[in-house]
Protein backbone atom coordinates (compact mmCIF):
# COMPACT_ATOMS: atom_id res chain seq x y z
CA UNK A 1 74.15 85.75 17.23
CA UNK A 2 73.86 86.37 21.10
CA UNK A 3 74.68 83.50 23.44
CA UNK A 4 71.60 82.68 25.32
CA UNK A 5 70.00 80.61 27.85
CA UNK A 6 69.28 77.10 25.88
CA UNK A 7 71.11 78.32 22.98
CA UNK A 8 72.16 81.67 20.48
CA UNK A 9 68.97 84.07 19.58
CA UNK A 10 69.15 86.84 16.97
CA UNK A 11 67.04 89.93 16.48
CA UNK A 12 67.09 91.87 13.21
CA UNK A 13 64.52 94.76 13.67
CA UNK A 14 61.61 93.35 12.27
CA UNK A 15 62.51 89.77 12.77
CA UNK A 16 63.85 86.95 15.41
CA UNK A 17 65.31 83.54 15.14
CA UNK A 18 66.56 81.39 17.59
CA UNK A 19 68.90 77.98 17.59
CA UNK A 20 68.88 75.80 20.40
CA UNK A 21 71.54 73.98 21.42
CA UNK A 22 71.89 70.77 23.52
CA UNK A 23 70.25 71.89 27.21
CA UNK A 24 66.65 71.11 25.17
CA UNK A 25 65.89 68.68 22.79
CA UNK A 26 64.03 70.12 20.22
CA UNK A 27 61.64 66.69 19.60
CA UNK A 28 60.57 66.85 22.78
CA UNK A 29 57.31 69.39 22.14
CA UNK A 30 56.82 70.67 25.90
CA UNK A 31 60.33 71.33 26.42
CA UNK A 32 60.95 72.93 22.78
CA UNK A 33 58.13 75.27 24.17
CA UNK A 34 58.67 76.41 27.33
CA UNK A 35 61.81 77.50 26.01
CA UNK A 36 60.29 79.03 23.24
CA UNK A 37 57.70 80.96 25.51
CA UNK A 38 60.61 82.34 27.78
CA UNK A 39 61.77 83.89 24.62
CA UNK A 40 58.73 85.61 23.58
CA UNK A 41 57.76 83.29 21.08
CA UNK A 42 54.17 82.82 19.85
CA UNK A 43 54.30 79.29 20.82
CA UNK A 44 50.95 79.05 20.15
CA UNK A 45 51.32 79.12 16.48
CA UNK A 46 54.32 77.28 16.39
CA UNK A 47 54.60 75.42 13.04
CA UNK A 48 57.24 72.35 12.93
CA UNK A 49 56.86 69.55 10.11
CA UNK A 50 58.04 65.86 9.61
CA UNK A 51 60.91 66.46 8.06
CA UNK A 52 61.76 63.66 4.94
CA UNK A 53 65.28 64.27 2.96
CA UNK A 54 62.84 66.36 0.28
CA UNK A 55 62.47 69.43 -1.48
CA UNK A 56 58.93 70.00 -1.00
CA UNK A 57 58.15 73.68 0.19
CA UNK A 58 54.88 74.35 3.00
CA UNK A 59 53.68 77.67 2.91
CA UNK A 60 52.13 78.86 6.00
CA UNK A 61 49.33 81.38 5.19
CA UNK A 62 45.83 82.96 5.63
CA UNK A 63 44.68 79.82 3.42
CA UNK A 64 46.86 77.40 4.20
CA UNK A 65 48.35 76.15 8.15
CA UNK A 66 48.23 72.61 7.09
CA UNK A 67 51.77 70.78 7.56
CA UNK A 68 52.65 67.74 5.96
CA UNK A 69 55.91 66.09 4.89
CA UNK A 70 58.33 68.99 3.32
CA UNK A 71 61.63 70.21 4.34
CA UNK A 72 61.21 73.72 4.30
CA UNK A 73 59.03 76.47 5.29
CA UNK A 74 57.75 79.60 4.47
CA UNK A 75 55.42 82.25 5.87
CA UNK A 76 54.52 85.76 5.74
CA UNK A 77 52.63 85.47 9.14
CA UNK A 78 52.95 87.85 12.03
CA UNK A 79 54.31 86.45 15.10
CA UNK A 80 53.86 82.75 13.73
CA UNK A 81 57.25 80.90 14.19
CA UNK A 82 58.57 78.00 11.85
CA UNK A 83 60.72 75.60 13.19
CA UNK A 84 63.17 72.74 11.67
CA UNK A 85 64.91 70.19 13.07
CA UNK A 86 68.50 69.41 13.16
CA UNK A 87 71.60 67.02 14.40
CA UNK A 88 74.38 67.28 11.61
CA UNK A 89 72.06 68.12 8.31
CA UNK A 90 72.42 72.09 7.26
CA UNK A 91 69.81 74.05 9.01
CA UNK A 92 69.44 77.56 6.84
CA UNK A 93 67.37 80.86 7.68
CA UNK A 94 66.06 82.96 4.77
CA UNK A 95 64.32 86.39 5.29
CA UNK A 96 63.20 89.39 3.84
CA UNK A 97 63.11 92.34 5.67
CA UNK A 98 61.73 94.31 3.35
CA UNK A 99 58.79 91.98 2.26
CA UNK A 100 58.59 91.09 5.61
CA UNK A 101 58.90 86.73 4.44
CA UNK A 102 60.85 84.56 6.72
CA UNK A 103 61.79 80.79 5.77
CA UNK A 104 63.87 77.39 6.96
CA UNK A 105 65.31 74.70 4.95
CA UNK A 106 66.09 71.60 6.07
CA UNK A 107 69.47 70.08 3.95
CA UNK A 108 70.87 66.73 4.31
CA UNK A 109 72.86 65.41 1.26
CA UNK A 110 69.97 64.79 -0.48
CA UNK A 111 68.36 68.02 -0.07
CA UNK A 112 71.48 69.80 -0.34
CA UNK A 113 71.87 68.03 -4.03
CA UNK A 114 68.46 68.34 -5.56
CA UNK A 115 68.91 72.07 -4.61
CA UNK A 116 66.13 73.25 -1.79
CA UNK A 117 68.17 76.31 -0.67
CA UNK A 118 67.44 77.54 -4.71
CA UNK A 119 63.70 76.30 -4.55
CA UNK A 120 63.00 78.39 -1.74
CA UNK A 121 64.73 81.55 -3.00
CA UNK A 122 62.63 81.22 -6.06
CA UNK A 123 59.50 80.56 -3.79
CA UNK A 124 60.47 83.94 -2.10
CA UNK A 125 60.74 85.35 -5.31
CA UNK A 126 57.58 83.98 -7.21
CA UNK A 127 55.16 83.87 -4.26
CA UNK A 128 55.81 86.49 -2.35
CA UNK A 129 57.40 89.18 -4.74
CA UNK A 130 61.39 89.33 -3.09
CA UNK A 131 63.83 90.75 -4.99
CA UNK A 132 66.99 88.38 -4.75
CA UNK A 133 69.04 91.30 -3.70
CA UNK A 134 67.11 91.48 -0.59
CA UNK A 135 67.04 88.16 0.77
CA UNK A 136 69.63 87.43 3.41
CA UNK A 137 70.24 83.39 4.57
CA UNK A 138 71.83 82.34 7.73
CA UNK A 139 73.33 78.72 7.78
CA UNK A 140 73.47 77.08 11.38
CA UNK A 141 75.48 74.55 12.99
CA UNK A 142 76.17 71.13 10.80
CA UNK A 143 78.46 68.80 10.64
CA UNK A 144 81.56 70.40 8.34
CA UNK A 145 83.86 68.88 5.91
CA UNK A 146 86.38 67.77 8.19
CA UNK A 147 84.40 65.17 9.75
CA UNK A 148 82.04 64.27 7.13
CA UNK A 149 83.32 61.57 5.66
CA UNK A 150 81.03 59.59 3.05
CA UNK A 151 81.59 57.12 0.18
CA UNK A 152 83.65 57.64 -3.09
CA UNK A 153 80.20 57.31 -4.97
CA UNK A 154 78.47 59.90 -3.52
CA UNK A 155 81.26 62.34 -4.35
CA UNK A 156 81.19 61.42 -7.69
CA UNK A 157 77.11 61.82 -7.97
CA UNK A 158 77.81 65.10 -6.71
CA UNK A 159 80.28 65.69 -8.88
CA UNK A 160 77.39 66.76 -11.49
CA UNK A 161 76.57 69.64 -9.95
CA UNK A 162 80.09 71.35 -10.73
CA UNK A 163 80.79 73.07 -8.17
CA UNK A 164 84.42 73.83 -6.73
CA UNK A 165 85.96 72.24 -3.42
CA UNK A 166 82.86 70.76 -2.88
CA UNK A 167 84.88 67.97 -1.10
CA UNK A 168 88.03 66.84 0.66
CA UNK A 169 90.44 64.00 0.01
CA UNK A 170 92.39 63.07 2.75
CA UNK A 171 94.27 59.70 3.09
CA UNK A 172 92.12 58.41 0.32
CA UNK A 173 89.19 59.06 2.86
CA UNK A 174 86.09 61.20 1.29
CA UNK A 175 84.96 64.79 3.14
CA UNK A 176 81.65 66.01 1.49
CA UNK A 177 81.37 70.09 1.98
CA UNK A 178 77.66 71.19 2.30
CA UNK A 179 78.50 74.36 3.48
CA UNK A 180 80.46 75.09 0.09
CA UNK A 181 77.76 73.40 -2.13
CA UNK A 182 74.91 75.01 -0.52
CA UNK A 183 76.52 78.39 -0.49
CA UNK A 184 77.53 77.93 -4.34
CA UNK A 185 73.63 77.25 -5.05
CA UNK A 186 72.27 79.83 -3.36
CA UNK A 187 75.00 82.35 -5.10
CA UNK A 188 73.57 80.32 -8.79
CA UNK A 189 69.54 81.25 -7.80
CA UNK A 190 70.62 85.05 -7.32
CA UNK A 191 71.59 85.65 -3.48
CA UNK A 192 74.64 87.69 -2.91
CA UNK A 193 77.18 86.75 -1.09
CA UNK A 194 77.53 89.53 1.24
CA UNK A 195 73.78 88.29 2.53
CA UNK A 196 74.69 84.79 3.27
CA UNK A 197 76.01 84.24 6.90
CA UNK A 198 77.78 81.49 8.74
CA UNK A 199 77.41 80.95 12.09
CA UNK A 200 80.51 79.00 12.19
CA UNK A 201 79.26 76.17 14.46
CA UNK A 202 79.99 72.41 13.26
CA UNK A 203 78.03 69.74 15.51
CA UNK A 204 80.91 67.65 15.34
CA UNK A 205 83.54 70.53 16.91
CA UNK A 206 81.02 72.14 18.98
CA UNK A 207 79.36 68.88 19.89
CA UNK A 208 79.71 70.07 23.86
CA UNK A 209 76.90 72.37 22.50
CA UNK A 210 74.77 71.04 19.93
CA UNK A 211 73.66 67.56 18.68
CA UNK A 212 75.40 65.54 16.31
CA UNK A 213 73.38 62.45 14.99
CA UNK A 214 76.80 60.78 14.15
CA UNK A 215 79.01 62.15 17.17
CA UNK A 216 75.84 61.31 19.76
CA UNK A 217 75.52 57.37 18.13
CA UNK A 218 72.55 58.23 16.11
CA UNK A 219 70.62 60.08 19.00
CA UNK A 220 67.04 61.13 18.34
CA UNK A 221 67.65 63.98 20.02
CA UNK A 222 67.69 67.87 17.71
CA UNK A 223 68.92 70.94 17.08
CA UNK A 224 65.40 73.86 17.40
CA UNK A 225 65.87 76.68 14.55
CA UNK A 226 63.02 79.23 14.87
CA UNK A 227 62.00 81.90 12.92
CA UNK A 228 58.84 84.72 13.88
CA UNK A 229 58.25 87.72 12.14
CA UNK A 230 57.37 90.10 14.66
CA UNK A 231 54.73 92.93 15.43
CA UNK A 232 51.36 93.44 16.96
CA UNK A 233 49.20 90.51 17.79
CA UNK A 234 46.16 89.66 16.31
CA UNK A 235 43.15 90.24 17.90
């Protein structure tokens, strides 16, 4: 991704997404916006939703623009951008080039273990016709093993899911991986691995950039990913 003004900004031919970093807070809508606009967003259609440690899936089409609790989005739309909010959770970027389908997942622990990176590949696949093969996900900045220390319990609830190194043991101190865990589920719903990226950012390292809900003493403040599809505009 290209460093930026406000943050990192990628464009993949028929495609943009952008992650903000800690120069804007994302909650605040005018702010989130302006920035937006500067970078030829449609802010106009910007979709965001209230974001609640789920799986739920919003599709954003012809028939349906209404937004209501879900932590992940999905849209076919031309130049309609999708945004999630973030401050240590996983933020992830699907798209499909080819079907021209762009989504965001939200994934906190509890998202990350009742597998929403896998229900939106198979929404990709079952709604809108992708073929695994051609779906490509980007994960953005979270908080990374090293400093996300939780309880001995929830390793061992995760511990169902079987996946390897999913967490760290150090000093009898507990280091749950999302990045591993959701990158082992979205290998198990069909994605290859030469399509999933990392952007390599941890809010907890690079907190001089980007939010960390922990690092920042629970701030309210979040981390903008945005997604448009682009082309002409509509009449």
């Amino acid at each position: 991704m290209e460093k930026s003004d406000y943050g990192y900004i990628q464009k993949e031919g028929v495609l943009k997404y952008f992650i903000s970093n800690r120069e804007v807070d994302a909650k605040d809508n005018s702010e989130i916006k302006k920035v937006l606009f500067e970078k030829n967003f449609n802010v106009n259609l910007l979709y965001s939703t209230n974001q609640v440690h789920g799986t739920d899936i919003k599709i954003i089409n012809d028939n349906n623009c209404e937004i209501n609790d879900s932590d992940a989005i999905i849209t076919n739309k031309i130049n309609t951008p999708i945004m999630i909010y973030t401050a240590d959770c996983v933020p992830l970027i699907f798209f499909d080039k080819k079907k021209k389908v762009v989504g965001l997942a939200h994934a906190g622990w509890k998202g990350t273990f009742n597998n929403i990176v896998g229900k939106v590949a198979e929404k990709f696949a079952n709604q809108f016709g992708s073929i695994k093969d051609d779906i490509e996900v980007v994960i953005g900045p979270h908080i990374t093993v090293e400093n996300y220390e939780v309880s001995k319990e929830l390793i061992e609830k995760f511990s169902e899911l079987k996946i390897k190194d999913y967490y760290m043991n150090k000093n009898n101190k507990y280091f749950l991986n999302l990045f591993n865990i959701n990158k082992e589920l979205l290998l198990r719903s069909g994605i290859k691995e030469s399509n999933i990226k990392n952007t390599g950012f941890c809010t907890i390292r690079n907190n001089d950039e980007f939010y960390s809900y922990r690092k920042d003493n629970q701030t309210t403040k979040r981390i903008a990913t945005v997604i448009q599809l682009e082309g002409e505009k509509d009449e």
